[in-house]
Protein backbone atom coordinates (compact mmCIF):
# COMPACT_ATOMS: atom_id res chain seq x y z
CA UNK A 1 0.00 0.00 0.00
CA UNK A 2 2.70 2.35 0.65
CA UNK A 3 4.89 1.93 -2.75
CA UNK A 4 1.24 2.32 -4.08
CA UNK A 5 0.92 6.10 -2.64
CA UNK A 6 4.40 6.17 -3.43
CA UNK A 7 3.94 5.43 -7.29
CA UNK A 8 0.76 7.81 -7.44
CA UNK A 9 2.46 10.84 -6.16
CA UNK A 10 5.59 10.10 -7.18
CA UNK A 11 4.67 10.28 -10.86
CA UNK A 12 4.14 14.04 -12.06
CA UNK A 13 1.46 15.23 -13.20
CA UNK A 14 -1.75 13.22 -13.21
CA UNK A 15 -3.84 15.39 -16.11
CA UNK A 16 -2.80 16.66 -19.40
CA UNK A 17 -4.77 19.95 -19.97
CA UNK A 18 -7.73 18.85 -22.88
CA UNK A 19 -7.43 21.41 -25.35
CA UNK A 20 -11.12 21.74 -26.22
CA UNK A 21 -11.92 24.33 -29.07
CA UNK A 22 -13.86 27.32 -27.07
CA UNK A 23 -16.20 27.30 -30.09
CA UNK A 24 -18.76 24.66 -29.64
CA UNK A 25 -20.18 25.00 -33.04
CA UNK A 26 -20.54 27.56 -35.82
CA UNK A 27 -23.63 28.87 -37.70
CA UNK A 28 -22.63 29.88 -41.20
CA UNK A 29 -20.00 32.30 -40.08
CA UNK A 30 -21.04 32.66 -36.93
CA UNK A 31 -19.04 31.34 -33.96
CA UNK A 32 -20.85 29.91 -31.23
CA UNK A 33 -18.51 30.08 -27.70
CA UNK A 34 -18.87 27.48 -24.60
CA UNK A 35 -18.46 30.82 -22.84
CA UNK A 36 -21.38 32.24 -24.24
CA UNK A 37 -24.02 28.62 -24.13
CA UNK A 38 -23.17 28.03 -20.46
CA UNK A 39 -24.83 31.55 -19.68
CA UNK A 40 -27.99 30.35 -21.93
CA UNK A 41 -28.11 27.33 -20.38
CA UNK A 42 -28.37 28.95 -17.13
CA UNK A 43 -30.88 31.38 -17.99
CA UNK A 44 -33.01 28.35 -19.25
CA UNK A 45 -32.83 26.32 -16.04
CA UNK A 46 -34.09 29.18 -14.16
CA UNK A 47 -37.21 30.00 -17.10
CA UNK A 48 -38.50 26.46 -16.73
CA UNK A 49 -38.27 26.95 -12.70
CA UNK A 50 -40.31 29.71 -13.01
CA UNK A 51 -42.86 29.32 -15.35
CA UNK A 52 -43.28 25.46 -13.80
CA UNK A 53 -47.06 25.40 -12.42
CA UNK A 54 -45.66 24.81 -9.05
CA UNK A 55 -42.88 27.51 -8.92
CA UNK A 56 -45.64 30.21 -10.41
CA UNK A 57 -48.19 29.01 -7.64
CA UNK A 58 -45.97 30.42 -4.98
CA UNK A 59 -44.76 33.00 -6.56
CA UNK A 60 -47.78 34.32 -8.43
CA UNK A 61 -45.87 35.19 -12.15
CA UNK A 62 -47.30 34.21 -15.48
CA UNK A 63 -45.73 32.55 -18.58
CA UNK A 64 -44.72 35.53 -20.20
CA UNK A 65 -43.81 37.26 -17.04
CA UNK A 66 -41.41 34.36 -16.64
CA UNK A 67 -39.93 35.27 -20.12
CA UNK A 68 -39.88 38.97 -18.77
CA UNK A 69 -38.28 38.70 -15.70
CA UNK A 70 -35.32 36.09 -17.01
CA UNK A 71 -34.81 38.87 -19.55
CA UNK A 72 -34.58 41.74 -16.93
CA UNK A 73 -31.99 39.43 -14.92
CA UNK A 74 -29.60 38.47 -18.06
CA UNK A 75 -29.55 42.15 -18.96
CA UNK A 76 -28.21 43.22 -15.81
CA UNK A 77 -26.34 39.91 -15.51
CA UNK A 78 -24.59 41.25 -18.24
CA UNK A 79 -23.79 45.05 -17.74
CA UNK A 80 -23.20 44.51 -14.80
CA UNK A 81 -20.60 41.49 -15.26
CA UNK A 82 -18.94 43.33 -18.05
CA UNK A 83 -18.83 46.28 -16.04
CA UNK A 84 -16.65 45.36 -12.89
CA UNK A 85 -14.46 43.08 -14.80
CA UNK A 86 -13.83 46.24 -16.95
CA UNK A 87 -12.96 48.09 -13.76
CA UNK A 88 -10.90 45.22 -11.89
CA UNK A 89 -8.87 44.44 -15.12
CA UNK A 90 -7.90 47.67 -15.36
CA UNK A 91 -6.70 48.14 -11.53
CA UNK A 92 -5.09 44.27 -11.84
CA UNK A 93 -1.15 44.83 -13.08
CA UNK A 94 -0.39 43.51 -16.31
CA UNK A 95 1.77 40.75 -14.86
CA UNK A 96 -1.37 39.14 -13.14
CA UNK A 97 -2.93 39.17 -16.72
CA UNK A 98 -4.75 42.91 -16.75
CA UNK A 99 -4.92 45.94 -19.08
CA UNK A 100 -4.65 49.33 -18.60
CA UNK A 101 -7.56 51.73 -19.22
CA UNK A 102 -5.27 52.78 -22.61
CA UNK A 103 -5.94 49.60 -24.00
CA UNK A 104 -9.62 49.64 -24.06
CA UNK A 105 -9.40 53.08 -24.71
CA UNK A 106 -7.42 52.51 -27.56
CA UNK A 107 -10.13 49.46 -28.35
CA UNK A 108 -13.16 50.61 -27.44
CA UNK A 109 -14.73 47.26 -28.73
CA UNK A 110 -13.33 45.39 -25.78
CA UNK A 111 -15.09 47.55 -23.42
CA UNK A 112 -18.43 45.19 -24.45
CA UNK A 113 -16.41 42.12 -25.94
CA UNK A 114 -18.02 39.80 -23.38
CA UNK A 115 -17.48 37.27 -26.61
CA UNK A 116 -14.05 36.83 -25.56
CA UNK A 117 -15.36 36.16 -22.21
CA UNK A 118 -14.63 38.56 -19.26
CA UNK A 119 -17.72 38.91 -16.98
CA UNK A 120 -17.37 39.46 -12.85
CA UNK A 121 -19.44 37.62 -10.83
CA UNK A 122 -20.35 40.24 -8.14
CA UNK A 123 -21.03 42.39 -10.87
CA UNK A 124 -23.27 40.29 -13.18
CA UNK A 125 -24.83 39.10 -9.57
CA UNK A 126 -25.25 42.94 -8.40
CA UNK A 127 -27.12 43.95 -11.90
CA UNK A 128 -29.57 41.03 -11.94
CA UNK A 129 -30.34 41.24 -8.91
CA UNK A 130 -30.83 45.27 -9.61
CA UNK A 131 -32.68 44.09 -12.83
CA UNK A 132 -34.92 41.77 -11.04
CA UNK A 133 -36.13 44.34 -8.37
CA UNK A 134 -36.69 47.01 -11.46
CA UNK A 135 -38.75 43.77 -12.63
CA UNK A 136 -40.54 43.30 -9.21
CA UNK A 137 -41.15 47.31 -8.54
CA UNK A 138 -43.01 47.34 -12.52
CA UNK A 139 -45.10 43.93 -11.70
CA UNK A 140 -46.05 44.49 -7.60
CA UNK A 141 -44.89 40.74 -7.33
CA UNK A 142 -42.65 39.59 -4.29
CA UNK A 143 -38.89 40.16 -4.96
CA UNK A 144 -37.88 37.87 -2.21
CA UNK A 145 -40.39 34.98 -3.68
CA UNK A 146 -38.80 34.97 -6.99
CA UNK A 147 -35.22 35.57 -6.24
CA UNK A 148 -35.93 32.01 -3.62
CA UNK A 149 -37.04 30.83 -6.61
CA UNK A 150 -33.98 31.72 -8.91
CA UNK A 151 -31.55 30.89 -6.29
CA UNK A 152 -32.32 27.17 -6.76
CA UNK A 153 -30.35 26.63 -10.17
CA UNK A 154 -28.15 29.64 -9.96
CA UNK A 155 -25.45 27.00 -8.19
CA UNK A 156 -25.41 24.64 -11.61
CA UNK A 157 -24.63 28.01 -13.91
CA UNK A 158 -21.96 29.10 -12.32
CA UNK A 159 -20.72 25.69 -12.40
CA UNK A 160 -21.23 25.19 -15.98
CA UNK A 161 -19.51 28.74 -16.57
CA UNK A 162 -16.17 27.87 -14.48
CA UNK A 163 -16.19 24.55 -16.51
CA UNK A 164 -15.96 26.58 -19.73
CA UNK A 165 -13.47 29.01 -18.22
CA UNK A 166 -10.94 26.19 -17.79
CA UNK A 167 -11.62 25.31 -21.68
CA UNK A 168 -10.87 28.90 -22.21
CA UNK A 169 -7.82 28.62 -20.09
CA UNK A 170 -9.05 31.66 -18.12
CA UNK A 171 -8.45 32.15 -14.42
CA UNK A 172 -6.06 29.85 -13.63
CA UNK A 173 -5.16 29.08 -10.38
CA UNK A 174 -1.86 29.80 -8.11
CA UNK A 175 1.49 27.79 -9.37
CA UNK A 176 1.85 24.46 -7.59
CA UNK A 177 3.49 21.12 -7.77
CA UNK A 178 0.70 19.29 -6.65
CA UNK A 179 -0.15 15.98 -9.33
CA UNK A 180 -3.51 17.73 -9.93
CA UNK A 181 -1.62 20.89 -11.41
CA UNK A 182 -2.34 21.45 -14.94
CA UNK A 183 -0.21 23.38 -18.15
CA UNK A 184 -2.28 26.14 -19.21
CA UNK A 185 -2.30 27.29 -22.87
CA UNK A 186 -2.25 30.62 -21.89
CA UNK A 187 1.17 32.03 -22.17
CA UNK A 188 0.82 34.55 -19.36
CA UNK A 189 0.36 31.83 -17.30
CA UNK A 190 3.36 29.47 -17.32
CA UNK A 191 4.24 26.53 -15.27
CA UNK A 192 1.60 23.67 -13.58
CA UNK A 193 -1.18 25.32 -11.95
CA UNK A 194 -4.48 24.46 -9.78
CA UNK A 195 -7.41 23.55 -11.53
CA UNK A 196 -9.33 26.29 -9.56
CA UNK A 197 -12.22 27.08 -12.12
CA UNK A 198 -12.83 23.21 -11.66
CA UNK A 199 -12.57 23.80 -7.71
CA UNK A 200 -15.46 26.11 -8.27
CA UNK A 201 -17.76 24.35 -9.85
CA UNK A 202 -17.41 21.28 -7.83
CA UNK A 203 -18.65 23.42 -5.02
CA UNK A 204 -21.02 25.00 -6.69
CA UNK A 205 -22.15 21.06 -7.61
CA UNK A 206 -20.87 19.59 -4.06
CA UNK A 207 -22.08 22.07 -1.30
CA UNK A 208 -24.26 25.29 -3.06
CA UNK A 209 -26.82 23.12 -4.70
CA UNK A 210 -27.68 20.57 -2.08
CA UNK A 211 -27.99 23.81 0.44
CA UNK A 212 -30.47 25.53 -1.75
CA UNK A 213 -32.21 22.02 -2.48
CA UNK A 214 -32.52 21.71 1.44
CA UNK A 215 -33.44 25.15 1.82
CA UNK A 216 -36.28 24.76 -0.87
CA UNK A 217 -37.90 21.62 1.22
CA UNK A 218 -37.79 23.03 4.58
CA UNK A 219 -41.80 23.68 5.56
CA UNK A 220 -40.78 26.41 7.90
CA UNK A 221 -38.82 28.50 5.90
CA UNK A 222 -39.58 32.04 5.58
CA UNK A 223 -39.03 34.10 2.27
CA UNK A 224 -35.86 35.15 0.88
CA UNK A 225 -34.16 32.25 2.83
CA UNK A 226 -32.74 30.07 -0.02
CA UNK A 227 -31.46 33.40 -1.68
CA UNK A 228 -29.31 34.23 1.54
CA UNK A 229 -28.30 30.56 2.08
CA UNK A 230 -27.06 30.68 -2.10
CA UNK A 231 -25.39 33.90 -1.20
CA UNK A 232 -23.52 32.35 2.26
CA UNK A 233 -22.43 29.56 0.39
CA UNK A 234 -21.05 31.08 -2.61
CA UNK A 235 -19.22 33.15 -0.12
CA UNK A 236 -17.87 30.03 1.66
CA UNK A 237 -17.14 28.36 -1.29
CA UNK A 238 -15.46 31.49 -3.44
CA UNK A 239 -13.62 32.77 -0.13
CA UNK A 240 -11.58 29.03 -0.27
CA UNK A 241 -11.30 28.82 -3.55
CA UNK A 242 -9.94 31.89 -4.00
CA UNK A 243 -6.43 30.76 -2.71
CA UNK A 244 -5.94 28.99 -5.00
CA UNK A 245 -6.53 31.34 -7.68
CA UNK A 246 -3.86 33.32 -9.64
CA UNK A 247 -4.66 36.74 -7.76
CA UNK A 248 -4.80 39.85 -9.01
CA UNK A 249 -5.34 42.94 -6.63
CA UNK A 250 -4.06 41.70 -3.19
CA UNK A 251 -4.84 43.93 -0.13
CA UNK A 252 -3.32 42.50 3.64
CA UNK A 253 -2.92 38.84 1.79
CA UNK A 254 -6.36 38.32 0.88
CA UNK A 255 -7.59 39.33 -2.37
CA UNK A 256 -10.11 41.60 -3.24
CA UNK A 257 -12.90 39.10 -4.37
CA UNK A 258 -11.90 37.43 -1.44
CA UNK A 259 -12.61 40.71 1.05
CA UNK A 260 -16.36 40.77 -1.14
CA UNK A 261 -16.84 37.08 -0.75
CA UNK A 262 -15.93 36.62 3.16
CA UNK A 263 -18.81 39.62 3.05
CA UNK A 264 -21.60 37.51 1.33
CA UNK A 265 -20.89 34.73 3.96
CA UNK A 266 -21.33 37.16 6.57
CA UNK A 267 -24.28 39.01 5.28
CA UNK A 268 -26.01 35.46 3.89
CA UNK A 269 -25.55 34.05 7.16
CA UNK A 270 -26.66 37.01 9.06
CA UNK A 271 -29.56 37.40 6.91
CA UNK A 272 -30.55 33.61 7.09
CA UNK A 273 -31.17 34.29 10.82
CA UNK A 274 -33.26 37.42 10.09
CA UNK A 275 -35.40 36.15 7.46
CA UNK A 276 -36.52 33.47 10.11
CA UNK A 277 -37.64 35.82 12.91
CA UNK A 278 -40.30 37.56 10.81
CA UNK A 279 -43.87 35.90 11.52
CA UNK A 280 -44.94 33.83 9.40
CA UNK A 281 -48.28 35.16 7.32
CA UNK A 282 -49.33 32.75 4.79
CA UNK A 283 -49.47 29.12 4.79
CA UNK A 284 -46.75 27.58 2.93
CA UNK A 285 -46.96 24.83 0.19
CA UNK A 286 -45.46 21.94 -0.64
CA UNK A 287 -43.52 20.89 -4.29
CA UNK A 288 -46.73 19.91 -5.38
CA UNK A 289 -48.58 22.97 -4.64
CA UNK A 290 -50.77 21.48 -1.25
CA UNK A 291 -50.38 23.24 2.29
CA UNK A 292 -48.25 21.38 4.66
CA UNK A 293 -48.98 24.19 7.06
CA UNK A 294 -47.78 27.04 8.53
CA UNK A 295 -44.44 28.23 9.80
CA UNK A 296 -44.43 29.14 13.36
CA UNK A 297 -43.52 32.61 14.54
C-alpha cells in the first residue's frame, strides 16, 4: 500500500490539460462560444423553474412574465458582469494578466467584448439582482419569492460557466506542484497550476446546490431564505477557492474578491437568521402545490 501512494504521487502530473476548441459549433459564419451557451443554459434552467405550475403558484408570475423577468436578470447579468471586470482588469497589473484603461481606450470594442469572455461575478450578480427588483417594482410581485425561486439553479450556472473558463484557459489558479496541477495554454500563465475554475464548480455542484435544495424543502422556511443561504455559500465556497486562484489585486494577503466574498458569507448568514424571525403570514406549500402548514412565529 505504501509503494502504491508512493507510485501515485511520485509520478508528475496526473492530467494533461484537454485542449477543447472554445467554439462549440458555428452557424454559417457565426461562432458559437462554450463561454457564451453556459450563460444560456443557465438562464433556461431558471425560465423552466419559473414558469413550472408549481414555482408560479408560490410565486404568483405568469408565462410571459417568466420570459420577462429572465430577460430583466440576463440584462443586468450582463452590464453589470462586463462592467466590474472592466474596472478590476484595469486596476489588476499587467503581470497578473490585466490591461490598462489605454488599451480599451485605444479598443473601445473590448469595453463590451463579453465574446471573448470577461464577466465578474459580483457584478453580473449585483445587476440582476438590480434588474430583477426594477422587474418586481413594474409587476407588484414579491422580490424575495422569486429571487428564492432563482436561487435554486443559480449554483449549476456558475458551475457550468467555471467549466468553460478552464476550456478557455481563463483564471487559472496559483502555481503548484501538486499531481492535480495542470499546463495552461495561456502564455501569461506558465508553469503547472491548480485547476481552480474546476474547484469552483465542484462546489457550486458539491455544497451550493444541495444547500439551496434543502433550503427549498424546509416547511418552515420564511421568504428570501434560499437566496441568503445561495449567497452564504457562494461566499464560503469562493472565499476558499480563491487561494488557489492566480490573484490579481491583493490587499493585507487576501484578495479583493476574497474581502467581497468573506462579506456575502457574513451578510447570507446574518440574513438567514433574520429572514426566520419575521412571523410567518401565509401558509406555505409543498412541491406539489398542497399546504403542509404554517411556519411558526
Amino acid at each position: 500500500m505504501v509503494s502504491l501512494f508512493a507510485l501515485l504521487f511520485d509520478s508528475g502530473h496526473w492530467f494533461n490539460y484537454p485542449h477543447i476548441s472554445p467554439i462549440a459549433f458555428h452557424i454559417g459564419r457565426l461562432e458559437i462560444h462554450w463561454y457564451g451557451l453556459s450563460y444560456l443554459f443557465g438562464a433556461i434552467l431558471v425560465y423552466l423553474q419559473l414558469q413550472s405550475a408549481r414555482s408560479r403558484e408560490r410565486t404568483g408570475l405568469t408565462v410571459d412574465q417568466a420570459q420577462e423577468f429572465v430577460v430583466y436578470a440576463m440584462i443586468g447579468v450582463i452590464i453589470g458582469g462586463r462592467t466590474l471586470f472592466v474596472i478590476a482588469d484595469m486596476l489588476t497589473p499587467p503581470s497578473a494578466g490585466g490591461h490598462p484603461a489605454s488599451y480599451y481606450f485605444q479598443n473601445p470594442l473590448e469595453f463590451i467584448a463579453i465574446w471573448h469572455g470577461g464577466m465578474a461575478f459580483h457584478g453580473g450578480f449585483a445587476g440582476a439582482l438590480i434588474g430583477m427588483w426594477l422587474f418586481c417594482r413594474r409587476t407588484g410581485l414579491s422580490f424575495l419569492k422569486l429571487a428564492d425561486e432563482t436561487a435554486l439553479w443559480i449554483p449549476v450556472a456558475i458551475a457550468l460557466t467555471r467549466v468553460t473558463n478552464f476550456i478557455n484557459g481563463e483564471l487559472p489558479g496559483r502555481l503548484t506542484d501538486s499531481p492535480i496541477g495542470f499546463l495552461f495554454p495561456n502564455p501569461q500563465y506558465p508553469g503547472y497550476r491548480y485547476p481552480s475554475q474546476l474547484f469552483e464548480a465542484a462546489g457550486m455542484l458539491v455544497i451550493v446546490l444541495p444547500l439551496v435544495w434543502l433550503l427549498h424543502g424546509w416547511r418552515e422556511r420564511r421568504d428570501g431564505l434560499i437566496m441568503w443561504g445561495f449567497i452564504a455559500g457562494y461566499g464560503a465556497v469562493r472565499t476558499i477557492v480563491e487561494f488557489y486562484r492566480e490573484p490579481g489585486i491583493v490587499l493585507f494577503g487576501l484578495t479583493a474578491a476574497q474581502y467581497l466574498t468573506l462579506a456575502m458569507f457574513l451578510l447570507g448568514v446574518f440574513m438567514m437568521w433574520r429572514v426566520q424571525q419575521a412571523p410567518a403570514t401565509t401558509a406555505r406549500t409543498s412541491a406539489s402545490g398542497r399546504v403542509v402548514g404554517k411556519a411558526k412565529p
